[in-house]
N, C-alpha and C. Protein backbone atom coordinates (compact mmCIF):
# COMPACT_ATOMS: atom_id res chain seq x y z
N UNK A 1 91.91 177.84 145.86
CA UNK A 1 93.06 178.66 145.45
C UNK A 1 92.55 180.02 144.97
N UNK A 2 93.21 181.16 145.59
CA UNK A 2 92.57 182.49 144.84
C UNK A 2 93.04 182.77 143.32
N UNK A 3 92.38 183.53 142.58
CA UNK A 3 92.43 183.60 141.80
C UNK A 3 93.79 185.08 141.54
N UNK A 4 95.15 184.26 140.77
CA UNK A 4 96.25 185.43 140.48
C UNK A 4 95.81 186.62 140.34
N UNK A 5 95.10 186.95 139.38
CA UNK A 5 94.45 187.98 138.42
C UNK A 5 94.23 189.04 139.74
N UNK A 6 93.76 189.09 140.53
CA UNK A 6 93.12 189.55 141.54
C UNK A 6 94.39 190.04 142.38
N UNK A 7 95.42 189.69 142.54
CA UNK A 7 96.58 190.08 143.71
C UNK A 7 97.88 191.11 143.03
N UNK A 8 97.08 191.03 141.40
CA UNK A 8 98.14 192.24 140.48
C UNK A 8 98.33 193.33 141.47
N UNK A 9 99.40 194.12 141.60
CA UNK A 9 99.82 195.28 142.11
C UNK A 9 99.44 196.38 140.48
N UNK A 10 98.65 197.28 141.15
CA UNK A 10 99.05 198.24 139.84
C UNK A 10 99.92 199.10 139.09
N UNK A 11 100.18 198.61 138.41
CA UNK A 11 101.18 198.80 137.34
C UNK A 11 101.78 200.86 137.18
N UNK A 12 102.82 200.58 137.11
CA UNK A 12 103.41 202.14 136.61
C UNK A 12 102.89 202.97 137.65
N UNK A 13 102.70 202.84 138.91
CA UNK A 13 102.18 203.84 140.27
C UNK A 13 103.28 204.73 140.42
N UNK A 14 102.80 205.74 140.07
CA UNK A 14 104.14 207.38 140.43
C UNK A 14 103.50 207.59 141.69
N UNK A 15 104.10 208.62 142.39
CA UNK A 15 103.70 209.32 143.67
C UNK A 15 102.50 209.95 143.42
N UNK A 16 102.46 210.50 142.19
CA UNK A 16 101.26 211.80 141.89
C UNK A 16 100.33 211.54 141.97
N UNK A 17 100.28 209.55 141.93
CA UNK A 17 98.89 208.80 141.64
C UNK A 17 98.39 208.40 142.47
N UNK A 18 98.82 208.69 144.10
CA UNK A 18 98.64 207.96 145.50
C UNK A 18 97.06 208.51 145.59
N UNK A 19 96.39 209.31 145.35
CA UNK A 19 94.94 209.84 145.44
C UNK A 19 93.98 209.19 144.74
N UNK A 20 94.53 208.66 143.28
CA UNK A 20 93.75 208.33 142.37
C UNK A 20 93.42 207.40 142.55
N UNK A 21 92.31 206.77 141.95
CA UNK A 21 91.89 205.21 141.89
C UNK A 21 92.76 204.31 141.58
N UNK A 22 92.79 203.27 142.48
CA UNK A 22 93.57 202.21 141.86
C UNK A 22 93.91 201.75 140.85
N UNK A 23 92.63 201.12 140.26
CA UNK A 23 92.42 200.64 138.67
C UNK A 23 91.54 200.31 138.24
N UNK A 24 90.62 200.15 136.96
CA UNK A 24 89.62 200.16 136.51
C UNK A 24 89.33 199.07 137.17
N UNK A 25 88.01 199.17 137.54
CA UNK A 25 87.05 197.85 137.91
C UNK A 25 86.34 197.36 137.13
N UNK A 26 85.23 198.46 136.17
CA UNK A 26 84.85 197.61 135.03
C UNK A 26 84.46 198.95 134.22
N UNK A 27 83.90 198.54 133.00
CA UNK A 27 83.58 199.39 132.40
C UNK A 27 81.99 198.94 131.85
N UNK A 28 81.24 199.59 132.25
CA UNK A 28 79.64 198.71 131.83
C UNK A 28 79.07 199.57 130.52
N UNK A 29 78.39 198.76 129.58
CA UNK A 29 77.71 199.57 128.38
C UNK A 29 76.92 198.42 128.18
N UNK A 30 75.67 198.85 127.48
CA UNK A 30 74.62 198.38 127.02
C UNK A 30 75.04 197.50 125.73
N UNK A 31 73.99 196.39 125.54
CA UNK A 31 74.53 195.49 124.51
C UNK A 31 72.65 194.77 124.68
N UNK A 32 72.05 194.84 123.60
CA UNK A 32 70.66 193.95 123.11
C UNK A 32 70.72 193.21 122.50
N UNK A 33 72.26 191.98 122.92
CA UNK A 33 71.97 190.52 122.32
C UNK A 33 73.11 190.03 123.52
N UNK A 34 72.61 189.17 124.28
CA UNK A 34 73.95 189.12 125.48
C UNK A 34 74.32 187.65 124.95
N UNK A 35 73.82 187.08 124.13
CA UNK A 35 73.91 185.67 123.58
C UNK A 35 75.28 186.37 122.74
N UNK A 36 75.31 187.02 121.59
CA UNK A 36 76.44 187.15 120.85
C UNK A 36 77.60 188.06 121.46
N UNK A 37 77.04 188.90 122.25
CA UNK A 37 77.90 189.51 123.09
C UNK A 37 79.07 188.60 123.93
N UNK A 38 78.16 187.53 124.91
CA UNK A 38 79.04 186.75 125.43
C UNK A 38 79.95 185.74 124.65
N UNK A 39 79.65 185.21 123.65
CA UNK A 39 80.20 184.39 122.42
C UNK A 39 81.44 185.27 121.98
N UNK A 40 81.29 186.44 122.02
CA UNK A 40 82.17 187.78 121.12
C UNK A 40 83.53 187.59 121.96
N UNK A 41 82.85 188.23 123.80
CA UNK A 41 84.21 188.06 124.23
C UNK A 41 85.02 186.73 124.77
N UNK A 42 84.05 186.05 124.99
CA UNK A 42 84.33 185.05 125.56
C UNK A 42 85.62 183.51 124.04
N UNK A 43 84.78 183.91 123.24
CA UNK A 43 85.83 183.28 122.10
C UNK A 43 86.60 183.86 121.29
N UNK A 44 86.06 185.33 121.14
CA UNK A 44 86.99 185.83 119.85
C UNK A 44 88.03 186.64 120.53
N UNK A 45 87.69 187.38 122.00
CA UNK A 45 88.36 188.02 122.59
C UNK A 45 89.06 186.84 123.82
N UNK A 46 88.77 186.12 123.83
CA UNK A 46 89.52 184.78 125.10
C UNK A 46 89.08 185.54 126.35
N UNK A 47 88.40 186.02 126.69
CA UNK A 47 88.45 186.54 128.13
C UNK A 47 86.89 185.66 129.03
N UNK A 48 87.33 185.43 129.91
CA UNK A 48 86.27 184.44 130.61
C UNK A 48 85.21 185.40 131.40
N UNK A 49 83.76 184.60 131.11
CA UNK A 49 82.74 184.94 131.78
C UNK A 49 83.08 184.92 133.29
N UNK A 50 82.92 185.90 134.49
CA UNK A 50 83.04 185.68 135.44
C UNK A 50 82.39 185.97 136.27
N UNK A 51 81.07 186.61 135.53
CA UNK A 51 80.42 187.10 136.87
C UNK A 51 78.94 187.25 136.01
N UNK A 52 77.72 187.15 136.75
CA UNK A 52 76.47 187.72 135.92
C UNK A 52 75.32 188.09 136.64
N UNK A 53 75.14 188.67 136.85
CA UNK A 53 73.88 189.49 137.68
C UNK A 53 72.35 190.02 137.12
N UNK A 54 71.10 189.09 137.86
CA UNK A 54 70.07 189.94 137.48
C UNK A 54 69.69 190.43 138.18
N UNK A 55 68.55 191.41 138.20
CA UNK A 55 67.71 191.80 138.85
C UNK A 55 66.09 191.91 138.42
N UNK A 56 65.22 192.52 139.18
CA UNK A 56 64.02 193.24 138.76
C UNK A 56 64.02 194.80 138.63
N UNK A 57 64.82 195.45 139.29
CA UNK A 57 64.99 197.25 139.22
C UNK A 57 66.55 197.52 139.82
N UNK A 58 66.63 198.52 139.30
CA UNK A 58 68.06 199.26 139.36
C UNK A 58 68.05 199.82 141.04
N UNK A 59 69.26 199.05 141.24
CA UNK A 59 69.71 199.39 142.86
C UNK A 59 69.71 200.63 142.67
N UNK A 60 70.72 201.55 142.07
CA UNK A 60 70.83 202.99 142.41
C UNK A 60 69.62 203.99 141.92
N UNK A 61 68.58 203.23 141.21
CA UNK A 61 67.42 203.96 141.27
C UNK A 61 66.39 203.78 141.59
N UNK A 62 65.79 202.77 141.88
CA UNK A 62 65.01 201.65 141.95
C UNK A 62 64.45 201.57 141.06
N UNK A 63 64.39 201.84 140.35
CA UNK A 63 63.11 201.61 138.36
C UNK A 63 63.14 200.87 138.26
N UNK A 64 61.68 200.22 138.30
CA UNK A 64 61.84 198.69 138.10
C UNK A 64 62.09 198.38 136.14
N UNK A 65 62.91 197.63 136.23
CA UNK A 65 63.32 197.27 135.16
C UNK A 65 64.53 195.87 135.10
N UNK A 66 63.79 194.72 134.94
CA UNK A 66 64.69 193.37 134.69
C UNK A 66 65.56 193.25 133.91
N UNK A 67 66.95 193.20 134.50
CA UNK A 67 67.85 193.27 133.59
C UNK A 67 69.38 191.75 133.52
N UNK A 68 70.15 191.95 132.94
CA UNK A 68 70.95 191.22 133.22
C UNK A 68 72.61 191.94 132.87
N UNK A 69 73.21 191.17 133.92
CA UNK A 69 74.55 192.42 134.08
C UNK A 69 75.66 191.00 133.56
N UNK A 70 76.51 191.34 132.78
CA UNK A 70 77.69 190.50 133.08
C UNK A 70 78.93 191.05 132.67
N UNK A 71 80.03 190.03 133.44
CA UNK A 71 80.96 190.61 133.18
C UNK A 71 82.22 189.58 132.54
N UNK A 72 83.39 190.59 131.70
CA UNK A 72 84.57 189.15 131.22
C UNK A 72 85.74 190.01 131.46
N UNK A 73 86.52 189.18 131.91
CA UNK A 73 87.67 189.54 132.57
C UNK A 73 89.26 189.47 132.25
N UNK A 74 89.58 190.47 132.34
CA UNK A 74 91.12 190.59 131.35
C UNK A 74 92.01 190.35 132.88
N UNK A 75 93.56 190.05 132.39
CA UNK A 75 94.66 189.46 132.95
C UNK A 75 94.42 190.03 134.47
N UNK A 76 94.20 191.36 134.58
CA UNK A 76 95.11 191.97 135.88
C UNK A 76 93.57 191.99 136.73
N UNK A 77 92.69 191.82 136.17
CA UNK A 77 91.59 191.57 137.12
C UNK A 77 90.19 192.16 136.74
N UNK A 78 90.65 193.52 135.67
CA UNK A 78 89.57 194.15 135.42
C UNK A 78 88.81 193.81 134.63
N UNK A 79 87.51 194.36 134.22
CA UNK A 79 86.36 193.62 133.84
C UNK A 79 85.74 194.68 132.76
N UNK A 80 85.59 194.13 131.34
CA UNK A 80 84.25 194.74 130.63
C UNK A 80 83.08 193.98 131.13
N UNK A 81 82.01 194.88 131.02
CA UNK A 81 80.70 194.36 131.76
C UNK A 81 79.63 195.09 130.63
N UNK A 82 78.64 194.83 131.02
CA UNK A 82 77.26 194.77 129.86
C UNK A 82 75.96 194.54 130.59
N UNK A 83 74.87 195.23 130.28
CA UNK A 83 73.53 195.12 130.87
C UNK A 83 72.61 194.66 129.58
N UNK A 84 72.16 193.72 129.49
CA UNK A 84 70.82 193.46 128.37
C UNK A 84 69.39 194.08 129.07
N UNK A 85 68.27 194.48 129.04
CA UNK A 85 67.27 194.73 129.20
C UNK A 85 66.35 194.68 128.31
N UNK A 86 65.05 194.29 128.01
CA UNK A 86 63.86 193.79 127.50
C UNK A 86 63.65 195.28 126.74
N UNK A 87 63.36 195.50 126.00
CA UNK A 87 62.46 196.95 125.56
C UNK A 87 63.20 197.44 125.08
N UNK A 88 64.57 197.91 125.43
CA UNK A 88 65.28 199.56 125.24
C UNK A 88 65.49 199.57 123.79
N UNK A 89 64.68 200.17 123.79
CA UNK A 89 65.10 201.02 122.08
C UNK A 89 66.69 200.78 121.30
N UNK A 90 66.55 200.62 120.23
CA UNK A 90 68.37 201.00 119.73
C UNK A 90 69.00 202.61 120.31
N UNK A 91 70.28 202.73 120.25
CA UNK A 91 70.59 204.05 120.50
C UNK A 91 70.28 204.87 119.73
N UNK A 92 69.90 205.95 119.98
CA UNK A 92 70.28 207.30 118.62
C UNK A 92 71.43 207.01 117.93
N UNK A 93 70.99 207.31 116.73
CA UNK A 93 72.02 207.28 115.34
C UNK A 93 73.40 208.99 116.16
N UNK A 94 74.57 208.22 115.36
CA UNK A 94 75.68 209.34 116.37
C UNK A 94 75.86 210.27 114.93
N UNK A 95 75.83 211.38 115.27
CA UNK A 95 75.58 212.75 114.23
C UNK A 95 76.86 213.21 113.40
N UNK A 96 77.98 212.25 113.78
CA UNK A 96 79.24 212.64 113.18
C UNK A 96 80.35 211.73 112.85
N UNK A 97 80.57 211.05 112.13
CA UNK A 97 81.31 209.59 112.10
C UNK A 97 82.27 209.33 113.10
N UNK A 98 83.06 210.96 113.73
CA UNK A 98 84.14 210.90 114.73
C UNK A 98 83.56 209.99 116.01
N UNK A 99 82.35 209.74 116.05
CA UNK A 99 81.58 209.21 117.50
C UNK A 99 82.19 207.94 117.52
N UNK A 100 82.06 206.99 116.25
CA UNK A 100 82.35 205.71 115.94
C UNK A 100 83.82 205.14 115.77
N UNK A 101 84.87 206.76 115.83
CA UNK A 101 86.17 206.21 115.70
C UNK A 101 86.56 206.43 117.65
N UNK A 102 86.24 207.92 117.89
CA UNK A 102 86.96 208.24 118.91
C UNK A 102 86.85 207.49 120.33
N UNK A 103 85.66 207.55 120.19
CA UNK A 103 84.83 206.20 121.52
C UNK A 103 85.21 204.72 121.12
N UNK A 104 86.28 205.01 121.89
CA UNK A 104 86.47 203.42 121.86
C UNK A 104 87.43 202.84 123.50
N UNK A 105 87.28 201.63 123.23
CA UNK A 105 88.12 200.90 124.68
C UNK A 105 89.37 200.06 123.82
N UNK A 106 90.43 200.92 124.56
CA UNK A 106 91.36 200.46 124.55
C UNK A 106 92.15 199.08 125.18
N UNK A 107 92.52 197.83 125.21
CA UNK A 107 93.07 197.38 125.60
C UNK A 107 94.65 196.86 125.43
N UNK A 108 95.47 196.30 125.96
CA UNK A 108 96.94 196.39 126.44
C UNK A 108 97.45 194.87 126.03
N UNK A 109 98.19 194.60 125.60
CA UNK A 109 99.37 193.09 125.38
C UNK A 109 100.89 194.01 125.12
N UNK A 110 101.41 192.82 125.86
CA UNK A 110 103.16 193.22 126.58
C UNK A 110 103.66 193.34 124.96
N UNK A 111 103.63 192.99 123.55
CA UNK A 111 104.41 193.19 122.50
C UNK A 111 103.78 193.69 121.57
N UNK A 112 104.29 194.11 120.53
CA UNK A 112 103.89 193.98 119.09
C UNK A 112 103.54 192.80 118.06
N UNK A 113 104.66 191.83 118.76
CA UNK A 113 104.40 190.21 118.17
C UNK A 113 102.40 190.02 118.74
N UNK A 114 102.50 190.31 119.94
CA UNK A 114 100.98 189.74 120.27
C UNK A 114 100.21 190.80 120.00
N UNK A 115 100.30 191.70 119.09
CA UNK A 115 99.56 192.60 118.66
C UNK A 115 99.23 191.98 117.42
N UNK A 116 100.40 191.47 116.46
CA UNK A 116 99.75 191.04 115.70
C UNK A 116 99.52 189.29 115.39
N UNK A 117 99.69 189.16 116.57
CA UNK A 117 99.02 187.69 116.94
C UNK A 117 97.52 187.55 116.61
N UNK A 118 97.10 189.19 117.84
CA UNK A 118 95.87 189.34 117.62
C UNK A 118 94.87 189.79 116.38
N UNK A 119 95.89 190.00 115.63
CA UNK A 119 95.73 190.47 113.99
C UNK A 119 94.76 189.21 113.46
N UNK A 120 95.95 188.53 113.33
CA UNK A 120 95.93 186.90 112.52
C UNK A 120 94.60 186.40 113.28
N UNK A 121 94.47 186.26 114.47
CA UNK A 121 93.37 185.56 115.20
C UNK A 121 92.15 185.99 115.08
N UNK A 122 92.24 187.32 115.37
CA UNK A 122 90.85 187.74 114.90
C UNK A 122 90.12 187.80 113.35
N UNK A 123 91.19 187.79 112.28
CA UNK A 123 90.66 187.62 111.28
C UNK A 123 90.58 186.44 110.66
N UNK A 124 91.21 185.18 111.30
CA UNK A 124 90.92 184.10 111.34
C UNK A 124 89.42 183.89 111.75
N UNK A 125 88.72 184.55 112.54
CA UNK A 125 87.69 184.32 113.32
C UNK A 125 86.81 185.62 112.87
N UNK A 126 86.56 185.46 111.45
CA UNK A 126 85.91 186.55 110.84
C UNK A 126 85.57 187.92 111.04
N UNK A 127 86.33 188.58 112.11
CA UNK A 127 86.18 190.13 112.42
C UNK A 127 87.04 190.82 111.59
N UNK A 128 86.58 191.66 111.38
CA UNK A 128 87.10 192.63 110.54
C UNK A 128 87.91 193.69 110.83
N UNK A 129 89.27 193.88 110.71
CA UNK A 129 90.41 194.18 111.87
C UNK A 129 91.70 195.79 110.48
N UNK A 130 90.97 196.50 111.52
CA UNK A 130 91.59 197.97 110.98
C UNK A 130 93.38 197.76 111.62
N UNK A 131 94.57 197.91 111.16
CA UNK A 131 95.57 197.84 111.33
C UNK A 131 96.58 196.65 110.26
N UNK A 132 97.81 196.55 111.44
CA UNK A 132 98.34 197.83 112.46
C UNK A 132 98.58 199.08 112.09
N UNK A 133 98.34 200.09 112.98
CA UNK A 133 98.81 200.82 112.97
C UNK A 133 99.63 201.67 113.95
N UNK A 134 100.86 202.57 113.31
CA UNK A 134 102.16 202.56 114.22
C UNK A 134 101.93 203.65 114.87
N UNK A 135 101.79 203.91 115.87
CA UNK A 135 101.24 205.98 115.92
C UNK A 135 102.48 206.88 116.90
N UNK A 136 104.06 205.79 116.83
CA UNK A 136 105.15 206.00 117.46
C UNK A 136 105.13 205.91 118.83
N UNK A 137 103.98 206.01 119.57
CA UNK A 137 104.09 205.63 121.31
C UNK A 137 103.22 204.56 121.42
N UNK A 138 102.44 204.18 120.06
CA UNK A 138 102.10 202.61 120.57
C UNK A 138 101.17 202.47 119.50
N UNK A 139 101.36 200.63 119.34
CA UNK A 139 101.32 200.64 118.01
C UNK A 139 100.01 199.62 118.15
N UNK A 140 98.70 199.45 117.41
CA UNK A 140 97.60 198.97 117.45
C UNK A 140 97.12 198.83 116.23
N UNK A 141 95.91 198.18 116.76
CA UNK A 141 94.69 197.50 115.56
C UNK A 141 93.53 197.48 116.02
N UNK A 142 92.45 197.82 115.62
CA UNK A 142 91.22 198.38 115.61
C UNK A 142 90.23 197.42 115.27
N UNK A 143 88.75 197.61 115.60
CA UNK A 143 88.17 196.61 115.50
C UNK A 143 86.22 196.93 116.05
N UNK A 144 85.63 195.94 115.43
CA UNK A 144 84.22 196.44 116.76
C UNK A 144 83.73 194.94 117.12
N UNK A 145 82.73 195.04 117.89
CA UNK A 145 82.21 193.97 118.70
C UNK A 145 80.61 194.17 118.10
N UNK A 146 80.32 193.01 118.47
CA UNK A 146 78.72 193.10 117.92
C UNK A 146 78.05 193.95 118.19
N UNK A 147 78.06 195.02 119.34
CA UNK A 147 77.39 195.86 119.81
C UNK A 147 77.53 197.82 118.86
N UNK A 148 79.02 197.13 118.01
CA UNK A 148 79.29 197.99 117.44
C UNK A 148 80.05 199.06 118.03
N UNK A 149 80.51 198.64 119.45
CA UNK A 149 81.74 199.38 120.14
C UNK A 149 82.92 198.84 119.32
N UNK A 150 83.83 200.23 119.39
CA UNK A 150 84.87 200.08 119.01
C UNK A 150 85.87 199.65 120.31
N UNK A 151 86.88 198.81 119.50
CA UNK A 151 88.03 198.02 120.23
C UNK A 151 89.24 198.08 119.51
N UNK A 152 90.43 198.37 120.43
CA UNK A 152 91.22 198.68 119.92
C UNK A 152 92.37 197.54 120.97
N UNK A 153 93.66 196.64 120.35
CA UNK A 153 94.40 195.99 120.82
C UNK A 153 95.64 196.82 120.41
N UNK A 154 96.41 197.26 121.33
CA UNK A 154 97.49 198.02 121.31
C UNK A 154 98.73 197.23 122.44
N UNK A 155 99.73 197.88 122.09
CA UNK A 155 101.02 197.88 123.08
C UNK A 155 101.85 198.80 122.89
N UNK A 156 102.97 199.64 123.59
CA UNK A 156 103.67 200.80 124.32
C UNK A 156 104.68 200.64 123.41
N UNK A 157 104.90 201.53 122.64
CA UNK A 157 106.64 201.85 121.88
C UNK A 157 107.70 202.73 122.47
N UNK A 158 107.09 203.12 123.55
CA UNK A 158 108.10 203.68 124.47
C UNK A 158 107.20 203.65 125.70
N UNK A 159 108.41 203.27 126.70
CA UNK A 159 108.10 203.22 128.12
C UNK A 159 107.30 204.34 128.88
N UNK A 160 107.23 205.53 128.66
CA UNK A 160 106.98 206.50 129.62
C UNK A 160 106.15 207.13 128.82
N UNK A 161 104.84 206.34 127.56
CA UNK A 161 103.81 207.29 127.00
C UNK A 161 103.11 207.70 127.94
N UNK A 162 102.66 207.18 128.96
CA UNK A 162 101.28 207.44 129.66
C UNK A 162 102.26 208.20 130.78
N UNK A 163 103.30 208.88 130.69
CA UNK A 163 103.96 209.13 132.19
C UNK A 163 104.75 210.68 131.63
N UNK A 164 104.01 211.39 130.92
CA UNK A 164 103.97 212.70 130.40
C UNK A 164 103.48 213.65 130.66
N UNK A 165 103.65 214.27 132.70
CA UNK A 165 102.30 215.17 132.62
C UNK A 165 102.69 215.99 132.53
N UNK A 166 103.99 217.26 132.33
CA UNK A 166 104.63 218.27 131.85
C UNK A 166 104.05 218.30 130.16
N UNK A 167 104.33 217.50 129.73
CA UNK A 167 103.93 217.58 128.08
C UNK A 167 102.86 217.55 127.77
N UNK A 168 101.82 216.76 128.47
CA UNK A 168 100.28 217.03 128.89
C UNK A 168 99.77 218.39 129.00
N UNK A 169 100.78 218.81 130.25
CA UNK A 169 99.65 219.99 130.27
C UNK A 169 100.00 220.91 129.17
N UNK A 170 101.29 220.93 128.82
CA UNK A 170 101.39 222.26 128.00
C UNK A 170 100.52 221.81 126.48
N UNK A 171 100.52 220.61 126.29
CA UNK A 171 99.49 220.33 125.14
C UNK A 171 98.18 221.17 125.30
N UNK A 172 97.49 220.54 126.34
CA UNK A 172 96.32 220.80 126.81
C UNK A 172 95.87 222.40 126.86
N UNK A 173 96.88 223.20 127.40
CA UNK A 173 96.88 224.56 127.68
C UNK A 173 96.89 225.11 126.20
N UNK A 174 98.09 224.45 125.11
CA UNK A 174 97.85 225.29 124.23
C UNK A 174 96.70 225.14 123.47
N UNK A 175 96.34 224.22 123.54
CA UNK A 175 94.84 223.56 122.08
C UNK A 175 93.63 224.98 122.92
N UNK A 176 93.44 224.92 123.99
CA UNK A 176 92.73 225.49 125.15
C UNK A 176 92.68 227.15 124.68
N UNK A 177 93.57 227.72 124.28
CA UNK A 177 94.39 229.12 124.92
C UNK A 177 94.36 229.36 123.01
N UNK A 178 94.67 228.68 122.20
CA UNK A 178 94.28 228.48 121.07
C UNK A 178 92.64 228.49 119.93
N UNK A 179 92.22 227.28 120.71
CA UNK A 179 90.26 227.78 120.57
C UNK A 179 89.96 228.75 121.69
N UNK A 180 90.11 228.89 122.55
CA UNK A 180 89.52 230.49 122.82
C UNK A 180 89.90 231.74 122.05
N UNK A 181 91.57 232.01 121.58
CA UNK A 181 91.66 232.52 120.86
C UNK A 181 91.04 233.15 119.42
N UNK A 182 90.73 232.46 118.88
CA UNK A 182 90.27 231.95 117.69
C UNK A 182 88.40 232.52 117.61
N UNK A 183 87.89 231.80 118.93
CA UNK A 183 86.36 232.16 118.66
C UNK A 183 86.38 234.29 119.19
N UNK A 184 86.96 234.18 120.09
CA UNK A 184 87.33 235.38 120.22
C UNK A 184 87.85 236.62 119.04
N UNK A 185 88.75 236.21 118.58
CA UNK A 185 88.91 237.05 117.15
C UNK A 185 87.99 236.42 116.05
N UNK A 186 86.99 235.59 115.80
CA UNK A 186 86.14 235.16 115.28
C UNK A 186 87.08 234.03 113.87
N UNK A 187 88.03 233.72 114.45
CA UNK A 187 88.92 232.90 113.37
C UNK A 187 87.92 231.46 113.59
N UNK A 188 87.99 230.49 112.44
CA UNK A 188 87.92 229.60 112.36
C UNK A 188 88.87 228.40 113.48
N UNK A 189 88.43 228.06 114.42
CA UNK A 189 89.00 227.24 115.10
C UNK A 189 89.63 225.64 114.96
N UNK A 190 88.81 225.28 114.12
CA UNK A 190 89.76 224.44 113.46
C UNK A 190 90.54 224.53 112.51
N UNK A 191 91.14 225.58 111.91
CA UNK A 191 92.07 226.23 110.96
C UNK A 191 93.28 226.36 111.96
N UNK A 192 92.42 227.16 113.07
CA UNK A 192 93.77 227.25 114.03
C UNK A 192 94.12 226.41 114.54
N UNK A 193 93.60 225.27 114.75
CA UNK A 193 94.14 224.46 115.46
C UNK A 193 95.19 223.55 114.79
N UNK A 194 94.68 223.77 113.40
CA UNK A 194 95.73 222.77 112.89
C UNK A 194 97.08 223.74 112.51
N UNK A 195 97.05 224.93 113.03
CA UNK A 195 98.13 225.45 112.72
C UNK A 195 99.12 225.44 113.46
N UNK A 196 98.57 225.74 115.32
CA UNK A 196 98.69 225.18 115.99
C UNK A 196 99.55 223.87 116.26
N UNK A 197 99.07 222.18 115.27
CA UNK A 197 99.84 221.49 115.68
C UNK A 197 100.57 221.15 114.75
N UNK A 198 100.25 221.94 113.41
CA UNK A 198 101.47 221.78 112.36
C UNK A 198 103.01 222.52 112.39
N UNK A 199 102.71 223.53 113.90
CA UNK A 199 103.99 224.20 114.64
C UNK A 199 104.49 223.82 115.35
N UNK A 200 104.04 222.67 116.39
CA UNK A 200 104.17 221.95 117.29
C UNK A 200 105.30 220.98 116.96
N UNK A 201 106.16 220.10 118.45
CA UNK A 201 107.06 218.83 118.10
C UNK A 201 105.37 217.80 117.72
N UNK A 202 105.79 217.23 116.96
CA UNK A 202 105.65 216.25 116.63
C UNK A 202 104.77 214.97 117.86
N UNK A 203 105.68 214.87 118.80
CA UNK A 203 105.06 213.71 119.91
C UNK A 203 104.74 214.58 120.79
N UNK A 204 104.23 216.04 120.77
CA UNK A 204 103.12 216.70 121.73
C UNK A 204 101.75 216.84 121.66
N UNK A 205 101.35 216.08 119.83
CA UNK A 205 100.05 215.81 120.21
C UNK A 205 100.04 214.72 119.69
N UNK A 206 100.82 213.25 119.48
CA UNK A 206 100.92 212.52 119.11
C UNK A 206 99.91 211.28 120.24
């Protein structure tokens, strides 16, 4: 029997998106314990081991270097994935605390009830769980994984957040048109910017 997960149609397809990629396939990052890593998603996050790959050297470079790839798999098919390798150093320390909030992977459940389903569960299961929080187009809870990636469990408070590209761009243009401004007359750019969105509606940089 094939597996459902796999025959999802992707979700919310406008016309504009007929070029773009389908949908995430995976997302790969480094992790130097694949023992707690896999334990992490596989029980605390429910998502099943489905795939695991070694080698001796990197196909797209050949460097030899033995590694191990795996991957766990959410509803519609797509996959977080992970490489362990022997040696590699820890990362560089990140130079600004924003590294540790802004970098993060987002994932998706159809309610708020299973938002904070996932509340209760995960702190049942000793992780340590930032939320909820409401941010008016979708409301989440925060979190990290042993690797010390941030994770975030969210769902949609209105239908058409991600389906804003008029309001997009003019966001985008002004923050843009704003710090150039700014270094140009030698203003402080983050002064302006927050002036910027303290003039602004409200859900244009929300």
């Amino acid at each position: 029997m094939s597996d459902p997960g796999l025959a999802l149609a992707p979700r919310n397809v406008r016309p504009g998106d007929a070029d773009a990629p389908a949908r995430l396939s995976h997302l790969a990052l480094v992790t130097h314990d694949a023992a707690a890593t896999t334990e992490f998603y596989t029980t605390k996050m429910r998502m099943q081991l489905v795939m695991a790959v070694m080698h001796e050297q990197v196909p797209s470079t050949g460097e030899r270097m033995p590694y191990l790839h795996i991957f766990f798999r959410m509803q519609d098919g797509s996959t977080i994935a992970f490489f362990e390798a022997p040696g590699l150093p820890p990362a560089a320390p990140v130079t600004h605390p924003a590294y540790d909030i802004f970098n993060h992977i987002a994932l998706e459940v159809p309610t708020r009830d299973q938002v904070d389903e996932w509340h209760r569960w995960l702190k049942d299961h000793g992780v340590d769980v930032l939320g909820p929080v409401d941010h008016t187009i979708i409301y989440s809870i925060y979190f990290y994984d042993p690797n010390g990636i941030r994770l975030e469990i969210t769902t949609p408070l209105v239908a058409d957040w991600n389906d804003r590209p008029k309001q997009a761009r003019a966001a985008v243009d002004a923050w843009l048109a704003t710090k150039e401004e700014a270094l140009r007359s030698g203003d402080d750019p983050s002064e302006a910017l927050h002036r910027l969105i303290a003039a602004a509606e409200p859900s244009t940089f929300d």
